[in-house]
C-alpha atoms as a PDB file:
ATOM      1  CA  UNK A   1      71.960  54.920  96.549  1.00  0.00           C
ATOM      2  CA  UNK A   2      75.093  56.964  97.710  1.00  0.00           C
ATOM      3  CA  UNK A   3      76.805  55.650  94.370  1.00  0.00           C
ATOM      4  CA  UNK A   4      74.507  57.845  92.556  1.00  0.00           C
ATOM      5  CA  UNK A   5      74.719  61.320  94.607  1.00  0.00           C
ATOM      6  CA  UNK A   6      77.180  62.687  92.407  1.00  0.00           C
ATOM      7  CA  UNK A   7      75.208  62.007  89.738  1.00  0.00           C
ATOM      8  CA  UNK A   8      72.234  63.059  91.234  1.00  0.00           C
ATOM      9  CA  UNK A   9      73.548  66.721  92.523  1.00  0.00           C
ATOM     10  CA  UNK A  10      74.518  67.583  88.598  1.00  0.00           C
ATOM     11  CA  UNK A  11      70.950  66.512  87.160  1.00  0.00           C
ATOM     12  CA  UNK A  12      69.932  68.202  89.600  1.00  0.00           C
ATOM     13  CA  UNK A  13      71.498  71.374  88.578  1.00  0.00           C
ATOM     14  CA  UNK A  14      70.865  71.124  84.907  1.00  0.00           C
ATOM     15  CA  UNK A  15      66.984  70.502  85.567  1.00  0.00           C
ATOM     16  CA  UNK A  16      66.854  73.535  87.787  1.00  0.00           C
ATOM     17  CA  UNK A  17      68.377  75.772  84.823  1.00  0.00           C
ATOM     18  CA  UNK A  18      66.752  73.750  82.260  1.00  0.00           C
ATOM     19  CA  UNK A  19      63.670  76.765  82.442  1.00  0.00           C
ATOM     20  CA  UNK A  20      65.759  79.287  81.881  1.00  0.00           C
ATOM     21  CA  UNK A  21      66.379  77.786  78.415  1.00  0.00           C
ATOM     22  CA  UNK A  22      63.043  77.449  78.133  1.00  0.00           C
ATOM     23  CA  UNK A  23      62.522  80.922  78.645  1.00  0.00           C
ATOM     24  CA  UNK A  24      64.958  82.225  75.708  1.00  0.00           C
ATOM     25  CA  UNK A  25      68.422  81.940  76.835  1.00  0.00           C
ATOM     26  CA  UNK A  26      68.876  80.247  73.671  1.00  0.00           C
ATOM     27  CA  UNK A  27      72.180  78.574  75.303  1.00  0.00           C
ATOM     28  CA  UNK A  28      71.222  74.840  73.920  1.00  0.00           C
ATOM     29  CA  UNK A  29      70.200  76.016  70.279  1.00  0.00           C
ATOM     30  CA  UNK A  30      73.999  77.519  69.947  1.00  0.00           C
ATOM     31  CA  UNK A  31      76.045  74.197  70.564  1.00  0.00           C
ATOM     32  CA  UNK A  32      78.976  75.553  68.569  1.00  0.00           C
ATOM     33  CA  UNK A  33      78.835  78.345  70.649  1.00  0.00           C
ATOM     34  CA  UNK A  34      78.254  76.954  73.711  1.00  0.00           C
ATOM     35  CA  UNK A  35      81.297  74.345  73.066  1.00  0.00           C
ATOM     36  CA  UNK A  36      83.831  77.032  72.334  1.00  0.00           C
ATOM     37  CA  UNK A  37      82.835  78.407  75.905  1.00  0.00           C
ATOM     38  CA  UNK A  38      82.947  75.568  77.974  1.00  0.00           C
ATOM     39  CA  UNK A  39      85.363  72.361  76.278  1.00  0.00           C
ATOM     40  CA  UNK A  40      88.455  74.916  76.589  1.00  0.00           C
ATOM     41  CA  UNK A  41      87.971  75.243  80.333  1.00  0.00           C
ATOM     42  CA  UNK A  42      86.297  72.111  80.732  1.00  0.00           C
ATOM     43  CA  UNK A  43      90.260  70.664  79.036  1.00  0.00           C
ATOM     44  CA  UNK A  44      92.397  72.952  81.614  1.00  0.00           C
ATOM     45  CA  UNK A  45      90.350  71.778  84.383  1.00  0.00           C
ATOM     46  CA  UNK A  46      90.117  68.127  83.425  1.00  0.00           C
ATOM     47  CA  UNK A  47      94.215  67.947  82.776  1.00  0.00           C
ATOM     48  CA  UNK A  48      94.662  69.866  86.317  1.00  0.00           C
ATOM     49  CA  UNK A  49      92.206  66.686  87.731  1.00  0.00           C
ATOM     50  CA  UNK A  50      94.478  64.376  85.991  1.00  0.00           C
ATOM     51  CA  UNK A  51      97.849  65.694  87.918  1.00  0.00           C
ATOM     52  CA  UNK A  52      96.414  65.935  90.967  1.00  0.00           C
ATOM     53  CA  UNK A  53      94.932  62.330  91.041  1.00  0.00           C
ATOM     54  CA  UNK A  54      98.611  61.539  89.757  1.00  0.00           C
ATOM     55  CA  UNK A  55     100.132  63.372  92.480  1.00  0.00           C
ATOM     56  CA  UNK A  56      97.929  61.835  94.973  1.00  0.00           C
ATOM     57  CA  UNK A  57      96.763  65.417  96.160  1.00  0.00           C
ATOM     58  CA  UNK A  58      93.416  64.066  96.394  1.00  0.00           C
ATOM     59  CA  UNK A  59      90.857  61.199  95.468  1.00  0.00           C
ATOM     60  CA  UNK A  60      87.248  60.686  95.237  1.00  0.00           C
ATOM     61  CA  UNK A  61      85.201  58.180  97.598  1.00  0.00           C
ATOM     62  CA  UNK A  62      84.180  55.351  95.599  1.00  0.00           C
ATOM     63  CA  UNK A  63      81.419  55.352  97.676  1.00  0.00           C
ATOM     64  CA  UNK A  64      79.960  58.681  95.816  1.00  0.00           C
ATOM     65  CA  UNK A  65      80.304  57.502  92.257  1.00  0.00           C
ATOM     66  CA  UNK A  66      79.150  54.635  89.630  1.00  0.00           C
ATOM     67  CA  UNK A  67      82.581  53.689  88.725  1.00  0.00           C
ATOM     68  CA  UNK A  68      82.908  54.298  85.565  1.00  0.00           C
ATOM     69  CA  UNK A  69      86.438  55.784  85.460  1.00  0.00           C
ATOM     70  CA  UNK A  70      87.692  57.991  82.326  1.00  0.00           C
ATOM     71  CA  UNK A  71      91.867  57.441  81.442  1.00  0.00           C
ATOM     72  CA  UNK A  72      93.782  58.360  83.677  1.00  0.00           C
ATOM     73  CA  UNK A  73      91.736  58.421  86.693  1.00  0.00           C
ATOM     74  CA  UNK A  74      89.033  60.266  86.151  1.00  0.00           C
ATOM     75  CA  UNK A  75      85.786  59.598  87.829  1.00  0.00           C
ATOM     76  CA  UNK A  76      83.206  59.913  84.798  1.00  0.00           C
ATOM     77  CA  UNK A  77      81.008  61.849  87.445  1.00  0.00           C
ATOM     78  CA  UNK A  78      84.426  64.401  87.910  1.00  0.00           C
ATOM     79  CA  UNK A  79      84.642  65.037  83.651  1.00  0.00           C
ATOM     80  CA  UNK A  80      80.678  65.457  83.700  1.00  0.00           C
ATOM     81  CA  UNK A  81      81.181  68.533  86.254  1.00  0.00           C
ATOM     82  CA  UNK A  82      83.666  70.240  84.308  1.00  0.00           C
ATOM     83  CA  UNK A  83      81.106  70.526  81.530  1.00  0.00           C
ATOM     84  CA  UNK A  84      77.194  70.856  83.454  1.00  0.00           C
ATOM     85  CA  UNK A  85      78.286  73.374  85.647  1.00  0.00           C
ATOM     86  CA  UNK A  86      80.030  76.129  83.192  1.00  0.00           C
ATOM     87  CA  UNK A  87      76.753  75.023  80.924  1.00  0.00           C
ATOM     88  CA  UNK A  88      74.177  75.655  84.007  1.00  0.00           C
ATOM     89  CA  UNK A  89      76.459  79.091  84.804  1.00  0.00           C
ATOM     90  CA  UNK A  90      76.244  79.994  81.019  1.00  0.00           C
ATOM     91  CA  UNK A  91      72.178  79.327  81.154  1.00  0.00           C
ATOM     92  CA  UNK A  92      72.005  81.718  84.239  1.00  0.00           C
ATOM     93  CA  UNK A  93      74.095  84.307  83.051  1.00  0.00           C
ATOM     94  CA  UNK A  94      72.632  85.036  79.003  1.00  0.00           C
ATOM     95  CA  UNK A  95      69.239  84.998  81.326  1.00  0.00           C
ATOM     96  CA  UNK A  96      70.399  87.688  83.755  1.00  0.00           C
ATOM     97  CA  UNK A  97      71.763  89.335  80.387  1.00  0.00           C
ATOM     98  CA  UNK A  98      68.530  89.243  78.980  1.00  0.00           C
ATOM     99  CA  UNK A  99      66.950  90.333  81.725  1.00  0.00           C
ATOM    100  CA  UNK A 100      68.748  93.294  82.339  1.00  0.00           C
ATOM    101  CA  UNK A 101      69.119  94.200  78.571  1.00  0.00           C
ATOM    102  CA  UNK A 102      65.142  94.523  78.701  1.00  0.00           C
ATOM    103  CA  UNK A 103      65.112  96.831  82.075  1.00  0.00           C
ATOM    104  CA  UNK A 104      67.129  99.121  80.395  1.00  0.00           C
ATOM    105  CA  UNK A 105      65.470  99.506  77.602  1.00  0.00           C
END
């Protein structure tokens, strides 16, 4: 079972920000939009994984993922992150947005 925490801890996070979707974030129903706000980082981030891997400035414990590894090193688990946790931030800010836009009005 440790070869699945990884994957575990992000579906964890997108089901406990999937209701603020559901509660008209609208983040999901913009996918153009929400692609131009998280592939750009998700790239920098992803190329910065890449060197250090290269550089040997640190690794990831087999023991932690399924083993599925992306070029160059990349634990698919490592390339998921850089995209459900900028999407789980996005779904928690445009609610807080919300939110507040409807206090003060």
């Amino acid at each position: 079972m440790d070869h699945l925490q990884y994957l575990l801890v992000l579906a964890a996070c997108l089901l406990v920000t999937l209701p603020l979707e559901l509660t008209g974030s609208r983040v999901y129903r913009r996918p153009a939009r929400l692609a131009k706000a998280v592939l750009p980082a998700a790239a920098v981030f992803l190329v910065w994984d890449v060197l250090a891997i290269a550089g040997e400035v640190w690794h990831y414990d087999p023991r932690f993922l399924v083993g599925i590894t992306l070029p160059f090193g990349v634990p698919l688990e490592e390339a998921l992150f850089f995209v459900v946790i900028p999407l789980c931030g996005l779904l928690t800010f445009e609610t807080v947005e919300r939110m507040l836009a409807r206090i003060r009005a």
